[in-house]
N, C-alpha and C. Protein backbone atom coordinates (compact mmCIF):
# COMPACT_ATOMS: atom_id res chain seq x y z
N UNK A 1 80.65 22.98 -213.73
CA UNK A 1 79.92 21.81 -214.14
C UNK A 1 79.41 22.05 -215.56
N UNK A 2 79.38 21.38 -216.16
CA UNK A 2 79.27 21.08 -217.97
C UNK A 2 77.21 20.32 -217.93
N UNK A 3 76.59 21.56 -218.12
CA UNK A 3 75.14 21.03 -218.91
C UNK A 3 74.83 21.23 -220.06
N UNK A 4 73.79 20.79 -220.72
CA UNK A 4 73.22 20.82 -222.41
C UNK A 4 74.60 20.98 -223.05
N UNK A 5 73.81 22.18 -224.12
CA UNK A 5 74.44 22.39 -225.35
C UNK A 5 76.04 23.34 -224.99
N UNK A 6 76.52 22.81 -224.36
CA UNK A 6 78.23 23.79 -224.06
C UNK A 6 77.86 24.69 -222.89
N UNK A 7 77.01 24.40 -222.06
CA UNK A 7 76.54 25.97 -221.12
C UNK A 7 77.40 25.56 -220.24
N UNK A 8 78.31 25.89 -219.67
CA UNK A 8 79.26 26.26 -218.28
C UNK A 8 78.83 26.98 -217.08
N UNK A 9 78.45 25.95 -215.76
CA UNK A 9 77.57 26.65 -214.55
C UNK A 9 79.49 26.70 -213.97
N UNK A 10 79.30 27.57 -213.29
CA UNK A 10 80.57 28.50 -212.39
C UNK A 10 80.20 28.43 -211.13
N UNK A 11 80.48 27.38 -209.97
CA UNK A 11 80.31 27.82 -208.57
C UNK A 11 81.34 28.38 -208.24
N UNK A 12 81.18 29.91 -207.71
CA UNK A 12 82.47 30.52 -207.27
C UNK A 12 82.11 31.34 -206.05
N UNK A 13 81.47 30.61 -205.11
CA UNK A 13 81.19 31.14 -204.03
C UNK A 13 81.78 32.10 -203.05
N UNK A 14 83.14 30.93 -202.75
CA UNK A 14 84.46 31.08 -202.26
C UNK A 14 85.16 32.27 -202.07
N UNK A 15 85.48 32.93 -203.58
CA UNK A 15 85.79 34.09 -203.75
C UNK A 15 84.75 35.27 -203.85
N UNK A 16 83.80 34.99 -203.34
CA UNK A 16 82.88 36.12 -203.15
C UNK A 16 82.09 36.55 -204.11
N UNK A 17 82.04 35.60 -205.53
CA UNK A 17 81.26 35.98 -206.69
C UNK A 17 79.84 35.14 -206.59
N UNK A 18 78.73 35.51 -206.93
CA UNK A 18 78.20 34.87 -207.43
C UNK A 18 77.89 33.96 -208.53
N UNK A 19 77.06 32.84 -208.17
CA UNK A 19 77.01 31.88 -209.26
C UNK A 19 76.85 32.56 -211.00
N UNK A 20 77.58 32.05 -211.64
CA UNK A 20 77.54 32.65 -213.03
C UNK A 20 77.85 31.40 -214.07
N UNK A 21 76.97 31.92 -215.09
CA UNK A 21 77.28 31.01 -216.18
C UNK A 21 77.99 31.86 -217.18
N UNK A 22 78.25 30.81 -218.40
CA UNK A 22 78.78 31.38 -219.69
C UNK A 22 78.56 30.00 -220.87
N UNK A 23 78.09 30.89 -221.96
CA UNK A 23 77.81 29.92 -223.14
C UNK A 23 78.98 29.85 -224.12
N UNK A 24 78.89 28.75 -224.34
CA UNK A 24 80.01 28.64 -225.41
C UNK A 24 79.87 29.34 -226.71
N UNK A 25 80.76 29.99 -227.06
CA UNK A 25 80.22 31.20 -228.52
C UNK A 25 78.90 32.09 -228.36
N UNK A 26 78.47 31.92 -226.95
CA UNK A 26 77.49 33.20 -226.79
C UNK A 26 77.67 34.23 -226.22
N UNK A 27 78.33 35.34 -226.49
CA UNK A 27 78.55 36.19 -225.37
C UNK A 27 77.28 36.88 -225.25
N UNK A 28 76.32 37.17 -225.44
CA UNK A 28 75.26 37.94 -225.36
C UNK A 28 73.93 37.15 -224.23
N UNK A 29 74.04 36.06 -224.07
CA UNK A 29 73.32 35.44 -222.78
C UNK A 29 74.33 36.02 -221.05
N UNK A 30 75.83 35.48 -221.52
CA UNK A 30 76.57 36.50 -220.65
C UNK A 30 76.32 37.52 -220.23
N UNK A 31 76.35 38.23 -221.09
CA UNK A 31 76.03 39.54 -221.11
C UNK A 31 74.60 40.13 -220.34
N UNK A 32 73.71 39.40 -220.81
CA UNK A 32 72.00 39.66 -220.54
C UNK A 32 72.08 38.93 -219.09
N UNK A 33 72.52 37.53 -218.88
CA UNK A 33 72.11 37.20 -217.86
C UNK A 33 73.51 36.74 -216.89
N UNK A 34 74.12 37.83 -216.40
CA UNK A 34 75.78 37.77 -215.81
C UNK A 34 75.71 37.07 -214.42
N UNK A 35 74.61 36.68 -213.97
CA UNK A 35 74.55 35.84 -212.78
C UNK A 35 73.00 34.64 -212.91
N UNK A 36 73.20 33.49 -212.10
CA UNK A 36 72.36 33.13 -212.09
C UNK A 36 70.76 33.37 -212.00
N UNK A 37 70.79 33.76 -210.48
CA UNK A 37 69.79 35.29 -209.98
C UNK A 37 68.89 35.88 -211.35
N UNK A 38 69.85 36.52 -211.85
CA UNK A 38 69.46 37.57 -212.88
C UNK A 38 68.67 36.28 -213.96
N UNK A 39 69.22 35.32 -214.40
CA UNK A 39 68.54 34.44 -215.10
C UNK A 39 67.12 34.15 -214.60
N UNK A 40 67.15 33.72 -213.40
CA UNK A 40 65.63 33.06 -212.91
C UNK A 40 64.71 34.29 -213.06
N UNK A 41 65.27 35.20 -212.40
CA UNK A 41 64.36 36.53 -212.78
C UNK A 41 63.73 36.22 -213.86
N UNK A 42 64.04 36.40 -214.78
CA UNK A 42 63.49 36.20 -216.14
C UNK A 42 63.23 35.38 -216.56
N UNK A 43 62.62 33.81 -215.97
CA UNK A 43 62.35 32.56 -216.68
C UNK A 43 61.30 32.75 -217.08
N UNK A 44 60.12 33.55 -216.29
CA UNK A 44 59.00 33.66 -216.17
C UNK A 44 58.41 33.52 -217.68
N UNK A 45 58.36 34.61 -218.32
CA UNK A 45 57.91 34.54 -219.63
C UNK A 45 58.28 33.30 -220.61
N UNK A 46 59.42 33.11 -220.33
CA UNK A 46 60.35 32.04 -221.46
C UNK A 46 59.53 30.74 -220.78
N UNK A 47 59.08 30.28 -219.82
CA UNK A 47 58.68 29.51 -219.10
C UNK A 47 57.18 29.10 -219.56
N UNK A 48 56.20 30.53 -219.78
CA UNK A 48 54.90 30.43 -220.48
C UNK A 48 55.04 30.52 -222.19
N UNK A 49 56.00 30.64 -222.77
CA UNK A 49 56.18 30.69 -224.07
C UNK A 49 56.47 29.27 -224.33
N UNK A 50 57.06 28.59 -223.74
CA UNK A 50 57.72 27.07 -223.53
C UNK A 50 56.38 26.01 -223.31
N UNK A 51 55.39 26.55 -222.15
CA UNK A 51 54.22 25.68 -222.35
C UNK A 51 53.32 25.70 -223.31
N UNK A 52 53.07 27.15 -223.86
CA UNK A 52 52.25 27.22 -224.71
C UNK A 52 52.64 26.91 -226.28
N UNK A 53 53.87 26.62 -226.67
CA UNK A 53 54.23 26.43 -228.02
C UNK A 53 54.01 24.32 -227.90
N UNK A 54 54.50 24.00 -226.90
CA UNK A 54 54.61 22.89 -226.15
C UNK A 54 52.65 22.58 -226.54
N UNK A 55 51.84 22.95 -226.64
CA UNK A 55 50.21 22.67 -226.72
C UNK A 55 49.93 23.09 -227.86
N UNK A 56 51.04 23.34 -229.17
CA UNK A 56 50.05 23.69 -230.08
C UNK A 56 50.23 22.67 -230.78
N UNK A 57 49.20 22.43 -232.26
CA UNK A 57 49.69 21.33 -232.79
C UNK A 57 50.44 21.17 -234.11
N UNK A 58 50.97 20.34 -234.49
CA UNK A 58 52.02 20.62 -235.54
C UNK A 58 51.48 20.90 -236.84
N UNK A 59 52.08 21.67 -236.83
CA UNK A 59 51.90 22.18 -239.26
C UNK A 59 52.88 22.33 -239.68
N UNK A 60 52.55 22.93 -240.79
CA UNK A 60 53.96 22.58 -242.17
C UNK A 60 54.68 23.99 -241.36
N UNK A 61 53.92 25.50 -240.47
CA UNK A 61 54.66 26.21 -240.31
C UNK A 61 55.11 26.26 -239.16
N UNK A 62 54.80 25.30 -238.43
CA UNK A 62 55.38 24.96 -236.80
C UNK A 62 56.18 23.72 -236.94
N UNK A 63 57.36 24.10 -237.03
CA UNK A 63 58.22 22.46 -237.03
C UNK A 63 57.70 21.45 -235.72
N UNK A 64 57.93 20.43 -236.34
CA UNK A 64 57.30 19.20 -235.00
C UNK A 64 58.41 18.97 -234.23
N UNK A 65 60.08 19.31 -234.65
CA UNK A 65 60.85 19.24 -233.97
C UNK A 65 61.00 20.26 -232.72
N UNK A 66 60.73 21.66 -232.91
CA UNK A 66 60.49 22.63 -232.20
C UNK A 66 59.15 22.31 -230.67
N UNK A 67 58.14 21.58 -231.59
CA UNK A 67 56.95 21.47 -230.36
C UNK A 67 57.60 19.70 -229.83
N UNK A 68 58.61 19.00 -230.34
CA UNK A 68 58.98 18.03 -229.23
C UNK A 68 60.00 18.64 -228.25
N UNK A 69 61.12 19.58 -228.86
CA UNK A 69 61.89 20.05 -228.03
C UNK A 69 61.00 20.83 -226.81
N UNK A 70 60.28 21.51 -227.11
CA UNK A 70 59.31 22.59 -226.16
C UNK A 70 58.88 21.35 -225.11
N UNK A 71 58.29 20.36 -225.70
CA UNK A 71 57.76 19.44 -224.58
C UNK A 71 58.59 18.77 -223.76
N UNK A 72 59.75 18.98 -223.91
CA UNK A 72 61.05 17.90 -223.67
C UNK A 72 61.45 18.91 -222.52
N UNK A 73 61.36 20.20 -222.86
CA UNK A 73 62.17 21.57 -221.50
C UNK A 73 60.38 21.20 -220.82
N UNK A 74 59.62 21.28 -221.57
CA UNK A 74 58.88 21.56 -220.31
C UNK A 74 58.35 20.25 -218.95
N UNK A 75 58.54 19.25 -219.78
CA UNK A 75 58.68 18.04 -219.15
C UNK A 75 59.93 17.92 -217.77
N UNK A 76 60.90 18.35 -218.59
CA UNK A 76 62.50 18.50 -217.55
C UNK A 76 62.36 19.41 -216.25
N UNK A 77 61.79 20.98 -216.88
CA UNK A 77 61.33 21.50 -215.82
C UNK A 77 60.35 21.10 -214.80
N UNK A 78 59.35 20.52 -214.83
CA UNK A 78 58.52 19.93 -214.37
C UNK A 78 59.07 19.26 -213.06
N UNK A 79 59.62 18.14 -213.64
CA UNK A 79 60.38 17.22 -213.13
C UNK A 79 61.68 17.98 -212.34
N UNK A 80 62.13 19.03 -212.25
CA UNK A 80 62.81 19.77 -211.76
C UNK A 80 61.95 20.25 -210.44
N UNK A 81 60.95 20.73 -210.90
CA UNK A 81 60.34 21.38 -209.56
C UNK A 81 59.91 20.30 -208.47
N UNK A 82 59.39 19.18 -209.03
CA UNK A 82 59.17 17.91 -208.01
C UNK A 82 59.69 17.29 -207.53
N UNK A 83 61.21 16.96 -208.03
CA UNK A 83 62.29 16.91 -207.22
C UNK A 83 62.85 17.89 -206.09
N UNK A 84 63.07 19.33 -206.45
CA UNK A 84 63.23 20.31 -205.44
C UNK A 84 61.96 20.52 -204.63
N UNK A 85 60.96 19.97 -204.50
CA UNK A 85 59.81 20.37 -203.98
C UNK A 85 59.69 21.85 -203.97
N UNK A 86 59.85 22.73 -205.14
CA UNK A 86 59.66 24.22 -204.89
C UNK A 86 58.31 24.32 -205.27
N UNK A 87 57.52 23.60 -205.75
CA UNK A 87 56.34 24.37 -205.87
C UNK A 87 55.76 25.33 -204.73
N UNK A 88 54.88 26.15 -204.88
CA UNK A 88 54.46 26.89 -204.00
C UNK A 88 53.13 27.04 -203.80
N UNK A 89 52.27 27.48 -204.78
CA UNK A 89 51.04 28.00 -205.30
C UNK A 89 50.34 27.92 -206.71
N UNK A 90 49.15 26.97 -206.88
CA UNK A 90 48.42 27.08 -208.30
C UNK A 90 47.46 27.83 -207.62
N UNK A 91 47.02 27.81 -209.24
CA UNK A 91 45.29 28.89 -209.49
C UNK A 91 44.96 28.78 -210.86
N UNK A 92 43.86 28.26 -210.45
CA UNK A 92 43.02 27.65 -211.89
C UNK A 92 42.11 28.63 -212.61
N UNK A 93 42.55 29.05 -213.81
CA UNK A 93 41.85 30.25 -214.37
C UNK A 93 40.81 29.92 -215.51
N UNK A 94 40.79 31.00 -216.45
CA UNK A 94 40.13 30.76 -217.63
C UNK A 94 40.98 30.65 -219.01
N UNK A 95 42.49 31.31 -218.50
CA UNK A 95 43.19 30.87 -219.37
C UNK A 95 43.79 29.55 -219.24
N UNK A 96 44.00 29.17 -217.89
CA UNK A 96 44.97 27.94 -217.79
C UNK A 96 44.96 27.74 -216.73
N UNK A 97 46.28 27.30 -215.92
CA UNK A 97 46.48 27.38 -214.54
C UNK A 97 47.92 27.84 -214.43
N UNK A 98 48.29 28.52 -213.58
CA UNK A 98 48.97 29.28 -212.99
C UNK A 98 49.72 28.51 -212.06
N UNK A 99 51.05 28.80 -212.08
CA UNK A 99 52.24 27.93 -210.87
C UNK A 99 52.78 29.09 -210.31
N UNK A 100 53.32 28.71 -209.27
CA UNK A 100 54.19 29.41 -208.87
C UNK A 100 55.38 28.66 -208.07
N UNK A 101 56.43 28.89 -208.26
CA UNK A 101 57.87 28.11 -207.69
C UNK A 101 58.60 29.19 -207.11
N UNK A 102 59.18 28.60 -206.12
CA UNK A 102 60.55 29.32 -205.89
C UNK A 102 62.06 28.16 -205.54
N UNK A 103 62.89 28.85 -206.57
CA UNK A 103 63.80 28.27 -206.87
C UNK A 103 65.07 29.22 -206.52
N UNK A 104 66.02 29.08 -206.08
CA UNK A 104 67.06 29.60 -205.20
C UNK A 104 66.63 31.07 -204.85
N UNK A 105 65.60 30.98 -204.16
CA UNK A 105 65.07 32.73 -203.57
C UNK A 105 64.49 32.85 -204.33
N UNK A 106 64.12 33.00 -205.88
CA UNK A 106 63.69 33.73 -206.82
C UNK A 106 62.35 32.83 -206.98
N UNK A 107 61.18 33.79 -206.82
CA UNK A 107 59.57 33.34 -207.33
C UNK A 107 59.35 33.53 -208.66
N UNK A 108 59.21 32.63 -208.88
CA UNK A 108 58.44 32.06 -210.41
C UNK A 108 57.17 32.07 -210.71
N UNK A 109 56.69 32.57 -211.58
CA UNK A 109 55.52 32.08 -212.06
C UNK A 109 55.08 31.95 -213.36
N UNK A 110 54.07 30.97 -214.05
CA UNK A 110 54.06 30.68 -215.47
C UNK A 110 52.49 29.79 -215.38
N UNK A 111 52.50 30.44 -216.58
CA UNK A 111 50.72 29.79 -217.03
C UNK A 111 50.64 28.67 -218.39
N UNK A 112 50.14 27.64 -217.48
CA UNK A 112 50.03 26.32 -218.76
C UNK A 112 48.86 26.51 -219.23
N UNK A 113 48.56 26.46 -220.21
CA UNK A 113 47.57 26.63 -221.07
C UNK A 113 46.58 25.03 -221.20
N UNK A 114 45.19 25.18 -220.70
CA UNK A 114 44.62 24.07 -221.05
C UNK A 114 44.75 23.04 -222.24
N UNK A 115 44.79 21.64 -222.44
CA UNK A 115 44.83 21.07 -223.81
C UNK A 115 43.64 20.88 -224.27
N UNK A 116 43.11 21.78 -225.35
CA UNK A 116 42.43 21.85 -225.96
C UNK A 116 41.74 21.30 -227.58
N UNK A 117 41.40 20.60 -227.91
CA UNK A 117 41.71 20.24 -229.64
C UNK A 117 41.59 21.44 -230.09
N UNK A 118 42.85 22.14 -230.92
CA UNK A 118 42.98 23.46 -231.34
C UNK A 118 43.07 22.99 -233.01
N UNK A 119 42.33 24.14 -233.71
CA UNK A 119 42.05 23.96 -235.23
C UNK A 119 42.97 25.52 -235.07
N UNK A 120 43.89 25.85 -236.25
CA UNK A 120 44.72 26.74 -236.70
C UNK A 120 44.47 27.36 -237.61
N UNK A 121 43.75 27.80 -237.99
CA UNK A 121 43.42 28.25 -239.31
C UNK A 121 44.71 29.12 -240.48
N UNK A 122 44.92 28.75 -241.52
CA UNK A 122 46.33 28.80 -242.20
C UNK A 122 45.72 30.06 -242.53
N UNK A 123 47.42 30.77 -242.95
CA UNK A 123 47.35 32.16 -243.49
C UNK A 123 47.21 32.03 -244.88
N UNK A 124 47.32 33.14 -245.67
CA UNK A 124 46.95 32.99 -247.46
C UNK A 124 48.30 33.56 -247.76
């Protein structure tokens, strides 16, 4: 099946492989992430880096295209988990709140960062 930018999902059950992707001209996501599995493992971080760039606000050194794309995955994901009903578990902190999903076996978790009016103070 053909998603986004050229990514190729592989169901190859059949023959005894697991699900695998491959990027077009990327061999190094291949490489890093040679099964699906192995991907979710690791959303975690990419997942809180995604909300929190997603809440900051735009300057001349944060492209505004970058914080719509961020809001656009994190919106999709969102909407991903409420459709699969994987949510599992929040917890409301002092940094944020805390999710937790599970999505084909694999537990997730990622921290959204409160929206705050944030002042940035520029470098020299």
């Amino acid at each position: 099946m053909r998603i986004g930018r050229g990514i190729l999902w592989t169901m190859s059950s059949k023959r005894g492989n697991p699900t695998s992707f491959r990027g077009l001209g990327s061999a190094d996501v291949g490489d890093r992430y040679p099964t699906f599995q192995v991907a979710l493992q690791d959303l975690d971080d990419a997942l809180s880096m995604l909300f929190l760039f997603s809440n900051l606000p735009t300057l001349q050194r944060i492209d505004a295209e970058i914080i719509r794309n961020c809001e656009r995955l994190c919106a999709e994901f969102q909407h991903y988990v409420i459709q699969s009903n994987s949510l599992r578990k929040c917890f409301l902190s002092i940094k944020g709140i805390y999710y937790q999903a599970e999505i084909e076996g694999e537990t997730i978790t990622w921290i959204v960062p409160y929206k705050f009016s944030q002042h940035v103070s520029p470098f020299s």
